[in-house]
Protein backbone atom coordinates (compact mmCIF):
# COMPACT_ATOMS: atom_id res chain seq x y z
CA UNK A 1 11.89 -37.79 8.03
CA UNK A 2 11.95 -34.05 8.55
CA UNK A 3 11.37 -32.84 5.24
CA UNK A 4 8.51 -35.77 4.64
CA UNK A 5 6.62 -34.50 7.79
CA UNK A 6 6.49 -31.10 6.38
CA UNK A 7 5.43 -32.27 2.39
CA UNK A 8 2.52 -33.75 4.28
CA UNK A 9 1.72 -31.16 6.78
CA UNK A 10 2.08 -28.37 3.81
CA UNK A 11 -0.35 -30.59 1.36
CA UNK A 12 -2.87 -30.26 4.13
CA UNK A 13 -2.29 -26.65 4.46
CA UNK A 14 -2.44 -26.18 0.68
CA UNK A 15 -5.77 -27.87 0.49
CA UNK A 16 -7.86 -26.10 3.47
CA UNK A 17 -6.19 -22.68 2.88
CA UNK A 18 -6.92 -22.78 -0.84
CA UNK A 19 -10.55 -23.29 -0.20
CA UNK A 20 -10.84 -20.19 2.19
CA UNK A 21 -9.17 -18.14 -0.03
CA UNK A 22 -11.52 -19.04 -2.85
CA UNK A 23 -14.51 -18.53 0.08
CA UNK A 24 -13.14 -14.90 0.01
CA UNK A 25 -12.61 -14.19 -3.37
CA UNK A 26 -16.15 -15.10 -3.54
CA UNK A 27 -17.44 -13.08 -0.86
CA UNK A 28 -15.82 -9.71 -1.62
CA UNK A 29 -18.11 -8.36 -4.62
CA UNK A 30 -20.57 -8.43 -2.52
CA UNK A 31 -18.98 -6.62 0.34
CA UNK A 32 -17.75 -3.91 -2.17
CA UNK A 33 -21.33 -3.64 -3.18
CA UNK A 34 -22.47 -3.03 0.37
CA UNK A 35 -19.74 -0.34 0.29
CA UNK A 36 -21.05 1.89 -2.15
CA UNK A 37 -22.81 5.14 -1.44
CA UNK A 38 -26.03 5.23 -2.85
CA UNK A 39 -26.97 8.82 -2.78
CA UNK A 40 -23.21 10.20 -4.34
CA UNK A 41 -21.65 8.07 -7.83
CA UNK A 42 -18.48 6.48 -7.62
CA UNK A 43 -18.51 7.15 -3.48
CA UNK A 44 -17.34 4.15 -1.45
CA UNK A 45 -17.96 4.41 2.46
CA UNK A 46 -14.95 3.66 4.34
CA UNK A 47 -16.66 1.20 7.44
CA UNK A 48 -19.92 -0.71 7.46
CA UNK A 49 -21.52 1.60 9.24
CA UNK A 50 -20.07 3.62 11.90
CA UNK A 51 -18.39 6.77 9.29
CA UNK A 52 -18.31 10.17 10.62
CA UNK A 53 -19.99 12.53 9.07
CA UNK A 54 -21.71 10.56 5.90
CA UNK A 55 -21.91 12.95 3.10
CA UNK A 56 -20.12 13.22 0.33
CA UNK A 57 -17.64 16.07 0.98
CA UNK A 58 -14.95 13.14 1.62
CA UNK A 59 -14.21 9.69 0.39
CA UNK A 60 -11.35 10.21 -2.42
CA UNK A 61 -9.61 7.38 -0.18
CA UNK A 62 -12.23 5.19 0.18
CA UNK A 63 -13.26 4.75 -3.52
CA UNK A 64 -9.29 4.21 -4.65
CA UNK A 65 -9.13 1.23 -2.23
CA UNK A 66 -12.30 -0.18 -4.30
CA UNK A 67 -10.77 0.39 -7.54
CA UNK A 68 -7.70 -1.13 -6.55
CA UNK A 69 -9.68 -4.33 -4.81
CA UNK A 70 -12.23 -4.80 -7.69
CA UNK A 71 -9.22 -4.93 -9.96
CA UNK A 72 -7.32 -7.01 -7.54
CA UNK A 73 -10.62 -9.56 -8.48
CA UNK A 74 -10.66 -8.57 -12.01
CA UNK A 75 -14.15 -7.03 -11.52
CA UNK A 76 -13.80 -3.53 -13.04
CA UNK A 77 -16.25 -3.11 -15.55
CA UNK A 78 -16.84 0.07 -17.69
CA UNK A 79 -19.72 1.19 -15.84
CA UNK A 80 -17.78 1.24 -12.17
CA UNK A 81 -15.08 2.84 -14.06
CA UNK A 82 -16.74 5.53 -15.65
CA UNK A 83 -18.74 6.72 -11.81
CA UNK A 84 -15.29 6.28 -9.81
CA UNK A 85 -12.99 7.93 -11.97
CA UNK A 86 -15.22 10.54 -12.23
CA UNK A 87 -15.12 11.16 -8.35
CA UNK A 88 -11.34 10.57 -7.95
CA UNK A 89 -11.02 13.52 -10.60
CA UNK A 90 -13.65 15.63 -9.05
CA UNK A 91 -10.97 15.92 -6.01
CA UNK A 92 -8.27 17.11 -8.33
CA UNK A 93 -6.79 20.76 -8.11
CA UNK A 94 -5.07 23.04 -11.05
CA UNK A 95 -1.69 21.87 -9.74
CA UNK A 96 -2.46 18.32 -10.37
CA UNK A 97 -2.90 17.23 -6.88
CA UNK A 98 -5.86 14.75 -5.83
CA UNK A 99 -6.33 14.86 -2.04
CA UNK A 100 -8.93 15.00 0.35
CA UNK A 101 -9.48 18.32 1.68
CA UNK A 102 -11.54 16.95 4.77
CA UNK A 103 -9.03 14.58 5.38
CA UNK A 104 -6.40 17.93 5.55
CA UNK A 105 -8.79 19.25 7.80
CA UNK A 106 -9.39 16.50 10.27
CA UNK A 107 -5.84 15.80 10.76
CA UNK A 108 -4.10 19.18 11.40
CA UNK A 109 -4.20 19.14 15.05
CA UNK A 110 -2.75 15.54 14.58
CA UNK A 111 -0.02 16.82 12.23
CA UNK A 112 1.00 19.55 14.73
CA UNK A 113 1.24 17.27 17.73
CA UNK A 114 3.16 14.68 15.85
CA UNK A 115 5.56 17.48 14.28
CA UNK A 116 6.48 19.03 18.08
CA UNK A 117 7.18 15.13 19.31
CA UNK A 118 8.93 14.13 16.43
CA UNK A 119 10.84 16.89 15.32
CA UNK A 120 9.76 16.30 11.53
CA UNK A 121 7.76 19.49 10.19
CA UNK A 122 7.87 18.27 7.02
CA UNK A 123 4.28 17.73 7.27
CA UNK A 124 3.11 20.45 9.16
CA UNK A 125 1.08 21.82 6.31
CA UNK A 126 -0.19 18.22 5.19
CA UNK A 127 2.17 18.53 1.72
CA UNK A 128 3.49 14.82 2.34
CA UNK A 129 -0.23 13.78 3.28
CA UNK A 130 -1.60 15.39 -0.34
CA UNK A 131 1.85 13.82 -2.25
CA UNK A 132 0.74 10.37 -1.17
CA UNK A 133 -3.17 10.43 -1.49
CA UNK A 134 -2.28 12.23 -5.35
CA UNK A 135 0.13 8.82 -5.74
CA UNK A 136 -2.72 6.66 -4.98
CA UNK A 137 -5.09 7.97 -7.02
CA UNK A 138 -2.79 8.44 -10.02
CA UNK A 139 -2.26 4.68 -9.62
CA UNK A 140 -6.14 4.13 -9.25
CA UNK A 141 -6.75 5.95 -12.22
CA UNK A 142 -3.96 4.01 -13.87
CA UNK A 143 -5.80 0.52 -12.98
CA UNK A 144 -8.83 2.09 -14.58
CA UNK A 145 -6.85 2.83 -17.79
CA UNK A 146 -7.48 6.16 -16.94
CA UNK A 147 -4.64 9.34 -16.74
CA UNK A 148 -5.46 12.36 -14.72
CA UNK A 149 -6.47 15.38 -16.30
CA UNK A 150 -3.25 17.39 -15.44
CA UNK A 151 0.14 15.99 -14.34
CA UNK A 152 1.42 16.38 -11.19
CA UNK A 153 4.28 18.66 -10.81
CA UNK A 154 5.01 19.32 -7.36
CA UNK A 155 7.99 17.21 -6.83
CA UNK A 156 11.77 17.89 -7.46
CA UNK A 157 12.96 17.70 -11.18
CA UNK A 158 17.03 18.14 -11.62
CA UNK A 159 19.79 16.69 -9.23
CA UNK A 160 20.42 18.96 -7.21
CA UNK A 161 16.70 19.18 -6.20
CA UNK A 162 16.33 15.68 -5.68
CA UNK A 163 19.24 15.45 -3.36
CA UNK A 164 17.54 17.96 -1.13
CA UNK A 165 14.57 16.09 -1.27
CA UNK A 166 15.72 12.61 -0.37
CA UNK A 167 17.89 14.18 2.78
CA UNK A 168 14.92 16.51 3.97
CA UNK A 169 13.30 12.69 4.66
CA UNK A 170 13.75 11.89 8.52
CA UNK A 171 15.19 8.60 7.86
CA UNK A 172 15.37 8.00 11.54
CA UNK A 173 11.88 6.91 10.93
CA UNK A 174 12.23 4.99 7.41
CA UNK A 175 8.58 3.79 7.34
CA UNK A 176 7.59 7.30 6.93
CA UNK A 177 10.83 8.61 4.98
CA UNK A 178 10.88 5.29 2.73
CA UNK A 179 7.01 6.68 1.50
CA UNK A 180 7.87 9.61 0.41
CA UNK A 181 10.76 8.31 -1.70
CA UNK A 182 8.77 6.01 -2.94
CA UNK A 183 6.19 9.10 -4.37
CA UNK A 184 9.35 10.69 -5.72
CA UNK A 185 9.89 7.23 -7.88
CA UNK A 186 6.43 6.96 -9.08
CA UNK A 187 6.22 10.66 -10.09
CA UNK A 188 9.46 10.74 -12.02
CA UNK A 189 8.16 7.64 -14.03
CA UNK A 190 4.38 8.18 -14.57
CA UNK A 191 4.74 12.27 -14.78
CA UNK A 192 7.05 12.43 -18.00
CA UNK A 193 4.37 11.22 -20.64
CA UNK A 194 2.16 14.41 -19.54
CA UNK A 195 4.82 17.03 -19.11
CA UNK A 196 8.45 17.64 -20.64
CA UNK A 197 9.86 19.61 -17.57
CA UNK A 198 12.51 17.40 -16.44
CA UNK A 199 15.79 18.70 -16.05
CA UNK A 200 17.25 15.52 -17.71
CA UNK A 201 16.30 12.12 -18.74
CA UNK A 202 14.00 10.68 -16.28
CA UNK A 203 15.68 7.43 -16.39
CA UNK A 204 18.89 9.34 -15.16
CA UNK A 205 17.15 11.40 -12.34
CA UNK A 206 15.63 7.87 -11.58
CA UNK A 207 18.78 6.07 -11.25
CA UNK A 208 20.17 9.17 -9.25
CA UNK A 209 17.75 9.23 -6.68
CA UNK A 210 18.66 5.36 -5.93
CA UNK A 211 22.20 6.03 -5.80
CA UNK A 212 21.36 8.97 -3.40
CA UNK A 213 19.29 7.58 -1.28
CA UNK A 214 22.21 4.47 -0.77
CA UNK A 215 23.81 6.65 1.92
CA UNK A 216 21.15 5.24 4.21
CA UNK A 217 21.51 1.54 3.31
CA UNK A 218 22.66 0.00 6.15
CA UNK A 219 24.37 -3.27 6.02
CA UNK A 220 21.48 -5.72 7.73
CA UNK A 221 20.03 -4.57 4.22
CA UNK A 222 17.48 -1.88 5.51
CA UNK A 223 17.40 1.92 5.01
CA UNK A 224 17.74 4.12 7.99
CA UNK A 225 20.28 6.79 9.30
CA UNK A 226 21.56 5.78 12.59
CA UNK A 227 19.11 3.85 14.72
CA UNK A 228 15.70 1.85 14.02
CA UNK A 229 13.41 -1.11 15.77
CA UNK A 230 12.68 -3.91 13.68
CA UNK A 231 9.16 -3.38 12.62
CA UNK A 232 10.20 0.18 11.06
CA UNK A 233 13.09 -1.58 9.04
CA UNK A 234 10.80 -4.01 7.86
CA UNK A 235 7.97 -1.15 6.73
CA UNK A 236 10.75 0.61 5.77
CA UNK A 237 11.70 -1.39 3.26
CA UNK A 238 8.41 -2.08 2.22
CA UNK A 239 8.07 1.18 1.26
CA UNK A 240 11.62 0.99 -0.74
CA UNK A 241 10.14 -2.07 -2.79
CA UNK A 242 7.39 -0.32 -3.65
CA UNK A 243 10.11 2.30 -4.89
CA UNK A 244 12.05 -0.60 -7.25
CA UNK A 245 8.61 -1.54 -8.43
CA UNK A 246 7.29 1.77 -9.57
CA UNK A 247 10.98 2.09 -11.33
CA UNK A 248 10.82 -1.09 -12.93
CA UNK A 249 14.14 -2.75 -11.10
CA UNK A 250 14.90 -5.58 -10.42
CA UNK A 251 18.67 -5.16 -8.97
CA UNK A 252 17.68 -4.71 -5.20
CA UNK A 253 21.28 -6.00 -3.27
CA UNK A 254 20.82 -7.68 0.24
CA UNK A 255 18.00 -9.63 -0.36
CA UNK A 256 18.59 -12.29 2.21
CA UNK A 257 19.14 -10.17 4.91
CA UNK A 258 15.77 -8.50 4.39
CA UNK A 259 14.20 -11.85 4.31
CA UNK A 260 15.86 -12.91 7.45
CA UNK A 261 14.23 -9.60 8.71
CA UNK A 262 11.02 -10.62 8.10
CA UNK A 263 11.07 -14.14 9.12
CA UNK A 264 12.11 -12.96 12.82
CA UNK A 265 9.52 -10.48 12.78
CA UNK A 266 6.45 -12.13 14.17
CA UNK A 267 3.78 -9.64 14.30
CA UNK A 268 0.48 -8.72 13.36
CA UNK A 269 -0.63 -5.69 14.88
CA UNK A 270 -2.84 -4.41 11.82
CA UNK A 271 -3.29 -4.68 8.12
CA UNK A 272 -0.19 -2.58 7.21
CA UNK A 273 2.22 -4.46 9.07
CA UNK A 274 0.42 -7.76 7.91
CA UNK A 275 1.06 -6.84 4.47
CA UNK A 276 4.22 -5.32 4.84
CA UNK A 277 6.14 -8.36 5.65
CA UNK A 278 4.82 -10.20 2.64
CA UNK A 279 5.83 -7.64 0.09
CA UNK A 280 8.98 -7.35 1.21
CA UNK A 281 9.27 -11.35 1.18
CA UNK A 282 7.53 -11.92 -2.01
CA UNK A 283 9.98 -9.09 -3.69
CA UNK A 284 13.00 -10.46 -2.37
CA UNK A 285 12.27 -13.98 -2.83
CA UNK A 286 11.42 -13.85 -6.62
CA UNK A 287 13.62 -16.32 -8.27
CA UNK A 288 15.86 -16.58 -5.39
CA UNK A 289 15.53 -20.24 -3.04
CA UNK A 290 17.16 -18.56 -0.21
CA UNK A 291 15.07 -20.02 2.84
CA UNK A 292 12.19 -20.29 0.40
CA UNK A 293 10.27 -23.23 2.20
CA UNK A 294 10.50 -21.35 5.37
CA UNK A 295 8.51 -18.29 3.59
CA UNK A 296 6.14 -21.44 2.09
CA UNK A 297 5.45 -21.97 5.83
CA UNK A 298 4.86 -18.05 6.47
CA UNK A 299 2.37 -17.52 4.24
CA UNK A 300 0.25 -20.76 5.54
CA UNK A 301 0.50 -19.21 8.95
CA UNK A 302 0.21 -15.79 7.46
CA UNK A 303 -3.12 -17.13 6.01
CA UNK A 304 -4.09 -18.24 9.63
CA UNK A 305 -3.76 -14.70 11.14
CA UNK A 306 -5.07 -13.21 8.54
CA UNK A 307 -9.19 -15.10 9.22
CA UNK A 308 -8.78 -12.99 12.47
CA UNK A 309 -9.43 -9.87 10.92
CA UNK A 310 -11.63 -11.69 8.32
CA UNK A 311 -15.65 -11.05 8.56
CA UNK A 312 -18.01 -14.27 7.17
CA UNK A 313 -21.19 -11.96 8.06
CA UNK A 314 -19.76 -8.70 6.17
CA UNK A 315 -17.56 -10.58 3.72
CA UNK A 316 -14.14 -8.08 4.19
CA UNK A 317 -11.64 -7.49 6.70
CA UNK A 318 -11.17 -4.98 8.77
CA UNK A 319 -8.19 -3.15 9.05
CA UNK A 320 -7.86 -3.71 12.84
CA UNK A 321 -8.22 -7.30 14.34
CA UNK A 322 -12.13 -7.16 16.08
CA UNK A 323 -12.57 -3.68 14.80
CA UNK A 324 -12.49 -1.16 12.10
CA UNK A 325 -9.66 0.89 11.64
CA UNK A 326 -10.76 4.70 12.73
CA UNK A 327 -7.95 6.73 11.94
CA UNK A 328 -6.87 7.84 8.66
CA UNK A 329 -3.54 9.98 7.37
CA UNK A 330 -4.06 11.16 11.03
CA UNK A 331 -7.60 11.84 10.58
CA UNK A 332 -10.35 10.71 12.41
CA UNK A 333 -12.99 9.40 10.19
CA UNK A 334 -14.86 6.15 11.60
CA UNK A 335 -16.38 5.01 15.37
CA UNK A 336 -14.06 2.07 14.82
CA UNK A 337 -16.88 -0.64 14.67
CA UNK A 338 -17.12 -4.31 15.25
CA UNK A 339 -16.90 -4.32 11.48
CA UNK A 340 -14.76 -4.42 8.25
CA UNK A 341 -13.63 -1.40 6.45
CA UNK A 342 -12.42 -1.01 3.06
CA UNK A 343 -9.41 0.25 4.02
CA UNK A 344 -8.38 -3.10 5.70
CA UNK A 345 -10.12 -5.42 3.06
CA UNK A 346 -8.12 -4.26 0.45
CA UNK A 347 -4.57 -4.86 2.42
CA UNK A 348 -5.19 -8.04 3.01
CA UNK A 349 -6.71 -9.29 -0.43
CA UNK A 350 -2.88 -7.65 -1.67
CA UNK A 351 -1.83 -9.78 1.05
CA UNK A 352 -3.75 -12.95 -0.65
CA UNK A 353 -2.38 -11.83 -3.93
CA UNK A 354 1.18 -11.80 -3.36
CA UNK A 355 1.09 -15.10 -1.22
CA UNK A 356 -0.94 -16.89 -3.76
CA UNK A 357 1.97 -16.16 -5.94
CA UNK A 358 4.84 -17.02 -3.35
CA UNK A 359 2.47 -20.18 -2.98
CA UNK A 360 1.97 -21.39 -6.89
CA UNK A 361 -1.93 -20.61 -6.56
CA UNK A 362 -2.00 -17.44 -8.71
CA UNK A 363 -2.91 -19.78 -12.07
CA UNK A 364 -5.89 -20.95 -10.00
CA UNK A 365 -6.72 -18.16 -8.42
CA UNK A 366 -6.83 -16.04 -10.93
CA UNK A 367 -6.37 -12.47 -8.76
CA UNK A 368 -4.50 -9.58 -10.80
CA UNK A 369 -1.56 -7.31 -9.30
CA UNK A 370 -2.12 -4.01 -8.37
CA UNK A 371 -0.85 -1.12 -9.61
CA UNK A 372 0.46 1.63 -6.82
């Protein structure tokens, strides 16, 4: 009786949830078109309307979340391509970096107050904030079919360099740590058809930095040194799948125990941790049946939570639930508006992505995966 009360409860939630997911699929062009900056081409705004300091000194962020969400919709089209690759690249430096140099400048006193509470100065100078905004526009550009103009270097390239790097991570706080091996990953495997200055194979300084990076593995399955909460295990680990993704494996151990994480974690604070939980769960539940109606039932409810960050009017969500997020890579760079932000819009349509697919929708639905 059990089971048949949930095969009709689940139909019903099929039914109405499809139909508001097709509502939004529907209602995002035109949201992404209200996003774009008419007086600079290829410049996205990051809120509605409540940025600080409109011009177009800054934005590199803002316009990689659009190429990633029109793609998401399978919307790119040559012309979009051709204005936003153009100002991704016009933020890129001799050393192949692509950052936002008013996002540097907005956050330093941020960086410096975090660095004296936390301990962790590995960010002092904004390097890890310039490693990950480079990662996300390499993998913008990639969605475009587009390579940067220079490959970026900046990252360990033998063994013995990589080791350093991996245990120079505070992986007291894995969210954070998990990132920036996650960067490592993505460089080693994008960087090598640009530039032949590996010390090695890249496959083997791939596989290296996985067996390194082991000596945090815990045995509840998540990646921290001696002590972490819950929601940093799970974001933690998100982090790590992004990691086996960007490597191309598949041979992640522990999967239950991550899923169990998830399932107990009940939160939904923001877009991140939204989205967090369902990578990890749609990673670790590929081809595996372990609790698998159980994450059905999550992403139904998932779907519930997430039309309280949803905007009919605006047609995106916003990364906060009633507002727009304000702070970015410790930056402050919106009022934080009644209103949705582009930031937060494209979380959650990766969020609609990866639970059509847990769901059996994606045929239907027709949304691409992203590249990051």
């Amino acid at each position: 009786m059990k089971s048949n009360k949930f095969i009709k409860t689940y139909t019903k939630d099929e039914n109405e949830s499809t139909k508001w997911v097709k509502s939004v699929i529907c209602d995002l062009p035109k949201f992404l078109q209200n996003m774009k900056d008419n007086t600079v081409p290829g410049r996205y705004k990051y809120s509605m309307s409540g940025d600080i300091k409109p011009n177009p000194s800054w934005g590199l962020g803002n316009t990689v979340f659009a190429v990633k969400t029109w793609y998401m919709l399978n919307q790119l089209n040559s012309f979009e391509i051709k204005e936003m690759g153009r100002f991704i690249k016009s933020f890129a430096r001799k050393n192949g970096e692509i950052s936002d140099p008013e996002i540097q400048k907005r956050s330093r006193k941020n960086r410096y107050r975090l660095a004296l509470r936390s301990g962790d100065w590995n960010n002092i100078f904004g390097s890890q904030t310039i490693r990950a905004e480079t990662r996300q526009a390499f993998a913008a550009l990639r969605a475009m079919g587009e390579n940067p103009d220079r490959p970026y270097l900046n990252i360990p390239r033998s063994k013995k360099k990589i080791k350093k790097y991996i245990h120079s991570l505070d992986w007291n706080h894995p969210w954070g740590a998990g990132s920036h091996f996650s960067h490592l990953i993505f460089f080693l495997k994008n960087n090598t058809h640009l530039a032949n200055s590996f010390d090695g194979n890249k496959t083997d300084l791939i596989n290296y930095a996985f067996d390194e990076v082991t000596r945090y593995r815990q045995n509840d399955g998540s990646w921290y040194d001696k002590y972490s909460n819950d929601a940093q295990k799970v974001n933690g680990a998100m982090k790590m799948v992004t990691a086996y993704m960007a490597a191309g494996k598949t041979d992640l151990s522990m999967r239950d125990r991550l899923i169990d994480h998830c399932l107990a974690l009940q939160t939904d604070p923001d877009a991140c941790n939204n989205f967090n939980l369902l990578l990890v769960l749609y990673f670790c539940s590929n081809n595996d049946s372990y609790r698998k109606d159980e994450i059905r039932e999550f992403c139904f409810n998932r779907l519930q939570i997430y039309r309280g960050f949803y905007w009919e009017d605006g047609g995106g969500f916003s990364f906060h639930k009633k507002h727009a997020n304000s702070i970015y890579y410790g930056a402050r760079i919106s009022q934080g508006f009644e209103e949705p932000d582009i930031h937060g819009t494209h979380l959650f349509l990766w969020g609609i992505v990866l639970i059509t697919r847990i769901l059996g929708l994606d045929e239907e639905l027709q949304l691409s995966f992203p590249i990051t």
